[in-house]
C-alpha atoms as a PDB file:
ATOM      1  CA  UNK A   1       0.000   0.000   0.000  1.00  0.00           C
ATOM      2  CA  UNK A   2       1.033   3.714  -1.250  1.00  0.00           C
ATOM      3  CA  UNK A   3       2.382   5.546   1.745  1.00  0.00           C
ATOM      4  CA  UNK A   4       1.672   9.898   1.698  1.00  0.00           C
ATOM      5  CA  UNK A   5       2.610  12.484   3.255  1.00  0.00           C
ATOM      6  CA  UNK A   6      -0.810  15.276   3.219  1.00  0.00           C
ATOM      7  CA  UNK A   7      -0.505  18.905   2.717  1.00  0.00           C
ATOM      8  CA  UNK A   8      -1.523  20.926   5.342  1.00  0.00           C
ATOM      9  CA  UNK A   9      -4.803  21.933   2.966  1.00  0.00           C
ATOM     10  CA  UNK A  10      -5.790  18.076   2.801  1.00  0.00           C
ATOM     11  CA  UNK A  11      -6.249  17.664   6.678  1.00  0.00           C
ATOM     12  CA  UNK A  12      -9.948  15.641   6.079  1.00  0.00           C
ATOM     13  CA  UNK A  13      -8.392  13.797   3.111  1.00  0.00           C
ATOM     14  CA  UNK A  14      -5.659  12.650   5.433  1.00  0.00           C
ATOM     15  CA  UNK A  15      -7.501  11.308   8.624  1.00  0.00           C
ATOM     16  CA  UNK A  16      -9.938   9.286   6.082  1.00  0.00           C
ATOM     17  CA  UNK A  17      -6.916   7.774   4.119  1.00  0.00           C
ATOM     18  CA  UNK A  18      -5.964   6.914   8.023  1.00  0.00           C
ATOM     19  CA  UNK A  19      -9.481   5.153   8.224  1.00  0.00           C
ATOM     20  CA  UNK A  20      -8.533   3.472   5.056  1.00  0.00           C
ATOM     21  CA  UNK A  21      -5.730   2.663   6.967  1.00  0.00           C
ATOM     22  CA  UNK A  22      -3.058   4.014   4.323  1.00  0.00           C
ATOM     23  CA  UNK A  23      -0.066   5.324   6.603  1.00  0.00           C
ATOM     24  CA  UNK A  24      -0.222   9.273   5.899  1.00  0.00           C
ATOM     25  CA  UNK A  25       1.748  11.809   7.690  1.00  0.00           C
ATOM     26  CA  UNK A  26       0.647  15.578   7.251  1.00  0.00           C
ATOM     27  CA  UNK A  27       3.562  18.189   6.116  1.00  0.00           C
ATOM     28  CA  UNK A  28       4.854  20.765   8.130  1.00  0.00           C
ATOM     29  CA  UNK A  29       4.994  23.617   6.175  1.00  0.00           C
ATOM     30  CA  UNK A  30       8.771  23.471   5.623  1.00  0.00           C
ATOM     31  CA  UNK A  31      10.138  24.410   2.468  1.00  0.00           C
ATOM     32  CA  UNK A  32       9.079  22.256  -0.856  1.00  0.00           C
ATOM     33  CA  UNK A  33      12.780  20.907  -1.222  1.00  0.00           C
ATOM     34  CA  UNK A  34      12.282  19.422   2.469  1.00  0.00           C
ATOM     35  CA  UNK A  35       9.345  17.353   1.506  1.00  0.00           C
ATOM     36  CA  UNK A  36      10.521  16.076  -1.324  1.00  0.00           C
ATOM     37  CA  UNK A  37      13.245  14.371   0.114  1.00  0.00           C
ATOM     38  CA  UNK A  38      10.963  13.482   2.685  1.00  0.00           C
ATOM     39  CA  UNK A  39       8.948  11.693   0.267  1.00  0.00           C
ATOM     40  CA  UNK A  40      12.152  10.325  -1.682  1.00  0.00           C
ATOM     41  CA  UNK A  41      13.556   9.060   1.874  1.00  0.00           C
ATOM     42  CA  UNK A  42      10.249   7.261   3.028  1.00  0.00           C
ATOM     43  CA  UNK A  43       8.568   6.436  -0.397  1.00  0.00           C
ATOM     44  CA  UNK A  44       6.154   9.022   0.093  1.00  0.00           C
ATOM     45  CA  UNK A  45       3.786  10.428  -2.303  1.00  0.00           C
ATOM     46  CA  UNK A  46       2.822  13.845  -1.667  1.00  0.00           C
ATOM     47  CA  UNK A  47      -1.154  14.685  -1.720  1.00  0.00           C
ATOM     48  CA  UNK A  48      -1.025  18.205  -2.650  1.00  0.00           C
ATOM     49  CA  UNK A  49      -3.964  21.614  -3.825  1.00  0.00           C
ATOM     50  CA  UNK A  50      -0.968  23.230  -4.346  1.00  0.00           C
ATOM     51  CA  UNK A  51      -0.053  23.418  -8.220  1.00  0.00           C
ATOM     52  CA  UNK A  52       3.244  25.277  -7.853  1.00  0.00           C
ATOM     53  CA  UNK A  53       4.516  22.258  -5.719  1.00  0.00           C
ATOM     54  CA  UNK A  54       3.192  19.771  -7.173  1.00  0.00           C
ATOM     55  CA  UNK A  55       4.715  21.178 -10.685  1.00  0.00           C
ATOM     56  CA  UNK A  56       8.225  21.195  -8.857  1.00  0.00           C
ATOM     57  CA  UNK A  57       7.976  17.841  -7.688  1.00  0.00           C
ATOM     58  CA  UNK A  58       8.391  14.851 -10.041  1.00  0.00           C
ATOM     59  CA  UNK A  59       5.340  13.478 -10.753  1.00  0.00           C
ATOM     60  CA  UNK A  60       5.986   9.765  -9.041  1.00  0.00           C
ATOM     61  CA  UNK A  61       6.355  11.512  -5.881  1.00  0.00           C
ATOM     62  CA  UNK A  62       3.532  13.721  -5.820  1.00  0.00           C
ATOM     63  CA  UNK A  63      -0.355  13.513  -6.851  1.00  0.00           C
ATOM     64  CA  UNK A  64      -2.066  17.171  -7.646  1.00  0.00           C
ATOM     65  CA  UNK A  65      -5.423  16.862  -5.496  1.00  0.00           C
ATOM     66  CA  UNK A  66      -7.442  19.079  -8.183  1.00  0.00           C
ATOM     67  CA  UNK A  67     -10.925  18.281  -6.043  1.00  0.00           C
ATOM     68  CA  UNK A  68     -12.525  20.613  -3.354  1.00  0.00           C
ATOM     69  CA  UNK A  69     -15.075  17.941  -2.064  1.00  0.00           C
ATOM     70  CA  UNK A  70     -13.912  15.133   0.254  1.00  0.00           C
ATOM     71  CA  UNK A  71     -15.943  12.235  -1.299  1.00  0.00           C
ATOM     72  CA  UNK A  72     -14.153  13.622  -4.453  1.00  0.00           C
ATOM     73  CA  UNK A  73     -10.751  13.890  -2.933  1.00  0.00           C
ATOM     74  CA  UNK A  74     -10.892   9.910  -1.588  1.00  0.00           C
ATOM     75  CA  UNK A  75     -12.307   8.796  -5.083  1.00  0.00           C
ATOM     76  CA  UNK A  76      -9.155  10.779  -7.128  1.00  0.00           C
ATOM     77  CA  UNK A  77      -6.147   9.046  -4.942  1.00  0.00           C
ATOM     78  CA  UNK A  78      -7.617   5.027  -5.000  1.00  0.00           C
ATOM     79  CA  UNK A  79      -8.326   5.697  -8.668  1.00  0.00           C
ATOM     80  CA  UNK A  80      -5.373   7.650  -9.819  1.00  0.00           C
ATOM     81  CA  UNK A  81      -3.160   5.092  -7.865  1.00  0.00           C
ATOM     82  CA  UNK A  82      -5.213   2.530  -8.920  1.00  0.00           C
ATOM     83  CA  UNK A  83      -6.610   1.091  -5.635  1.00  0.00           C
ATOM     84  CA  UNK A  84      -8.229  -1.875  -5.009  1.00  0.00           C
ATOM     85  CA  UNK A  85     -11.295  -2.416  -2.559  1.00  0.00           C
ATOM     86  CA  UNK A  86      -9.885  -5.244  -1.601  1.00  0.00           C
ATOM     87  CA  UNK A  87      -6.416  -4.242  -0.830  1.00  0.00           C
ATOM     88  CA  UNK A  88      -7.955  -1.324   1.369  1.00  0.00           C
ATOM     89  CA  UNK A  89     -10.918  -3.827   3.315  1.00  0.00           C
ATOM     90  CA  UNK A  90      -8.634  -5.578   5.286  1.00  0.00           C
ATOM     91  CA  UNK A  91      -6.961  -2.534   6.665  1.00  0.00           C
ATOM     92  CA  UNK A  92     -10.333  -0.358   7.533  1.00  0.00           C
ATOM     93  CA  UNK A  93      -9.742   0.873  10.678  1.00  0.00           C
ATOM     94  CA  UNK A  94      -6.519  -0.116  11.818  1.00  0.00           C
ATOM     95  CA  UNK A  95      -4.911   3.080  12.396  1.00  0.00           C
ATOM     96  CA  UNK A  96      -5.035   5.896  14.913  1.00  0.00           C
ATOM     97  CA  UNK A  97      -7.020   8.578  13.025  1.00  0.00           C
ATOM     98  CA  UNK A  98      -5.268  11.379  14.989  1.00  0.00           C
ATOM     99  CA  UNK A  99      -1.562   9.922  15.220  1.00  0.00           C
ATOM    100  CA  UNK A 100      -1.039   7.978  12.172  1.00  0.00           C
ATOM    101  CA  UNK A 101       0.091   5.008  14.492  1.00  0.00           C
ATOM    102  CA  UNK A 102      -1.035   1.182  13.948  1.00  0.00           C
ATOM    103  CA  UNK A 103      -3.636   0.457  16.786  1.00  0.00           C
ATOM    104  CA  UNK A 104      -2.842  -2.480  19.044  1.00  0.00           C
ATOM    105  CA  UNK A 105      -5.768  -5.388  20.145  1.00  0.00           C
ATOM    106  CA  UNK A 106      -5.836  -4.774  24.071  1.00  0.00           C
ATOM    107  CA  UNK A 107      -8.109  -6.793  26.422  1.00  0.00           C
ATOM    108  CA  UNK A 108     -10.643  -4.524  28.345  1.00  0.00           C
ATOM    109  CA  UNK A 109      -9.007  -5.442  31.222  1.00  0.00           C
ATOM    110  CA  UNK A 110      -6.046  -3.399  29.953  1.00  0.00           C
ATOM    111  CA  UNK A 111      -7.884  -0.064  28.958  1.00  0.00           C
ATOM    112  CA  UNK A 112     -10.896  -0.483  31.168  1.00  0.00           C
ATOM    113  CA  UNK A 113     -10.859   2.892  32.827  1.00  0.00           C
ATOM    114  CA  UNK A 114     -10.746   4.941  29.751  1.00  0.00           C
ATOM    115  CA  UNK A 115     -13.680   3.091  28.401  1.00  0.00           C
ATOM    116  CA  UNK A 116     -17.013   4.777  29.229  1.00  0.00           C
ATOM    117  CA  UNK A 117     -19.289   2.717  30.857  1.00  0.00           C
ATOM    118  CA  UNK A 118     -21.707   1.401  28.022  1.00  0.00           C
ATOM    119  CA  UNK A 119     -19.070   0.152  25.504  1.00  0.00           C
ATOM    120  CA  UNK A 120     -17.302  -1.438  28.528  1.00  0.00           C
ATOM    121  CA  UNK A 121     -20.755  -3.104  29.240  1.00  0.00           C
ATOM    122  CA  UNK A 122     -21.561  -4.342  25.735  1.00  0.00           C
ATOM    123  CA  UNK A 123     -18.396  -4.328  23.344  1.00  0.00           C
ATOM    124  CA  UNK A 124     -15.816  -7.068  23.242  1.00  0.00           C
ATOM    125  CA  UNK A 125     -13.022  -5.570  20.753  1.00  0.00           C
ATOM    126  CA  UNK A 126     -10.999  -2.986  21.875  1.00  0.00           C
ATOM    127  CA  UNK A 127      -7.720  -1.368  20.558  1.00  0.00           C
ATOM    128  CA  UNK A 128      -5.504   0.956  21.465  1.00  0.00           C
ATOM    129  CA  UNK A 129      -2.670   3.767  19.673  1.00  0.00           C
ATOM    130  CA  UNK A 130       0.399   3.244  21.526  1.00  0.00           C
ATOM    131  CA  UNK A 131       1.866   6.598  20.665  1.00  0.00           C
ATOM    132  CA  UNK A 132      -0.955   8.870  22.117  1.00  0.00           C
ATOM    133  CA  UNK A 133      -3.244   6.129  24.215  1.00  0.00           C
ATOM    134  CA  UNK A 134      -6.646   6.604  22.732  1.00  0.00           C
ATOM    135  CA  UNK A 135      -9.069   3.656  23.130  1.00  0.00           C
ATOM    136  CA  UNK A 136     -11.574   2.597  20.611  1.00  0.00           C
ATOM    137  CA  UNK A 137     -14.150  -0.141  19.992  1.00  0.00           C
ATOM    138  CA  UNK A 138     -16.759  -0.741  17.430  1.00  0.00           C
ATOM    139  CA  UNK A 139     -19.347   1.767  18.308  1.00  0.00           C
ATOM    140  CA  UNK A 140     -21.850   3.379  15.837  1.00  0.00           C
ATOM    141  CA  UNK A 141     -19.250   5.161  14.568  1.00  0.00           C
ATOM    142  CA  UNK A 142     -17.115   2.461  13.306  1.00  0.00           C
ATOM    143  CA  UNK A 143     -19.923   0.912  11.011  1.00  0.00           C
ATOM    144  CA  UNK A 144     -20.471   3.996   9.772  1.00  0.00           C
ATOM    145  CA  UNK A 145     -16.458   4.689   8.813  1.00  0.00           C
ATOM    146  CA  UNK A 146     -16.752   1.222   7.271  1.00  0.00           C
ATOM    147  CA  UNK A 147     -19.877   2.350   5.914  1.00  0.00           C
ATOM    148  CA  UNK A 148     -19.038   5.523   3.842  1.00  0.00           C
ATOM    149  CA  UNK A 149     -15.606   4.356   2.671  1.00  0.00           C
ATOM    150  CA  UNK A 150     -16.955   1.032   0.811  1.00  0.00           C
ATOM    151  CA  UNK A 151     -19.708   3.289  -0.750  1.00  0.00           C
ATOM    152  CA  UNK A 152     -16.439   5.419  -1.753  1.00  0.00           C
ATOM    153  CA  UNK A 153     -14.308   2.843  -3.052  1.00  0.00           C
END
C-alpha cells in the first residue's frame, strides 16, 4: 500500500486515508525541497492543492489533489493510484485517526478505565494507539467509517 505524506490543505483527506488505513503523515509547512526528500527518503507520495509544488515535484512523488469535495478527494487518490477495494478492506480501521500510528488489540481489562461505561458493558473488541493512548471499539461510529468508505471505493 502507497504511503503519503498530506498537505496541510488536505487535513480531512488525510484522517480518512488513516481510516482506510493508508499510513499518511501531514507536512509541516517546511520548504518544498524538504518534503521532497521526505517523500524520496520514506517512499512518500505527496497529496497536494498546491499546483506550484506539485509542478516542482516529479510526478511519481507527488499527486495534484485538483478536487474541493472530500468524497471527491478519496475517489481521485484510489483511482489515480489505482486502488483496489480489496487491498484497502482488510486494513479499515486499523490506524489511529489522529496519530497515524497502527492500533494495538488490548483486552478490556487493559484499557478499562478509559472506556465509558456502556461500551465497557456491551463491546468485546478494543484497541488501542500506543503513541498517544486513545481507546476505541466498534461503536456506531465504526460501522459507519466502514460504511461511507466502501460506498467510496
Amino acid at each position: 500500500m502507497p504511503k503519503f505524506i498530506a498537505d496541510k490543505m488536505l487535513g480531512r483527506l488525510a484522517k480518512w486515508l488513516r481510516f482506510m488505513g493508508f499510513d499518511v503523515i501531514e507536512a509541516k509547512r517546511e520548504g518544498d525541497e524538504d518534503l521532497h526528500v521526505l517523500a524520496l527518503q520514506e517512499e512518500r507520495v505527496i497529496l497536494t492543492r498546491d499546483r506550484i509544488l506539485a509542478q516542482a515535484i516529479a510526478s511519481d512523488c507527488s499527486l495534484l489533489i485538483p478536487h474541493e469535495s472530500l468524497d471527491d478527494q478519496i475517489r481521485f487518490v484510489v483511482h489515480a493510484l489505482e486502488i483496489s477495494a480489496e487491498s484497502v478492506s482488510e486494513q479499515i480501521l486499523t490506524r489511529c485517526s489522529s496519530c497515524n500510528t497502527l492500533l494495538v488489540a488490548r483486552h478490556l481489562s487493559e484499557v478499562e478505565e478509559r472506556v465509558p461505561d456502556y461500551p465497557r458493558r456491551h463491546k468485546s473488541r478494543f484497541w488501542e494507539c500506543s503513541t498517544c493512548h486513545r481507546v476505541f471499539w466498534e461503536g456506531t461510529h465504526y460501522d459507519r467509517i466502514q460504511k461511507v468508505i466502501r460506498g467510496l471505493l
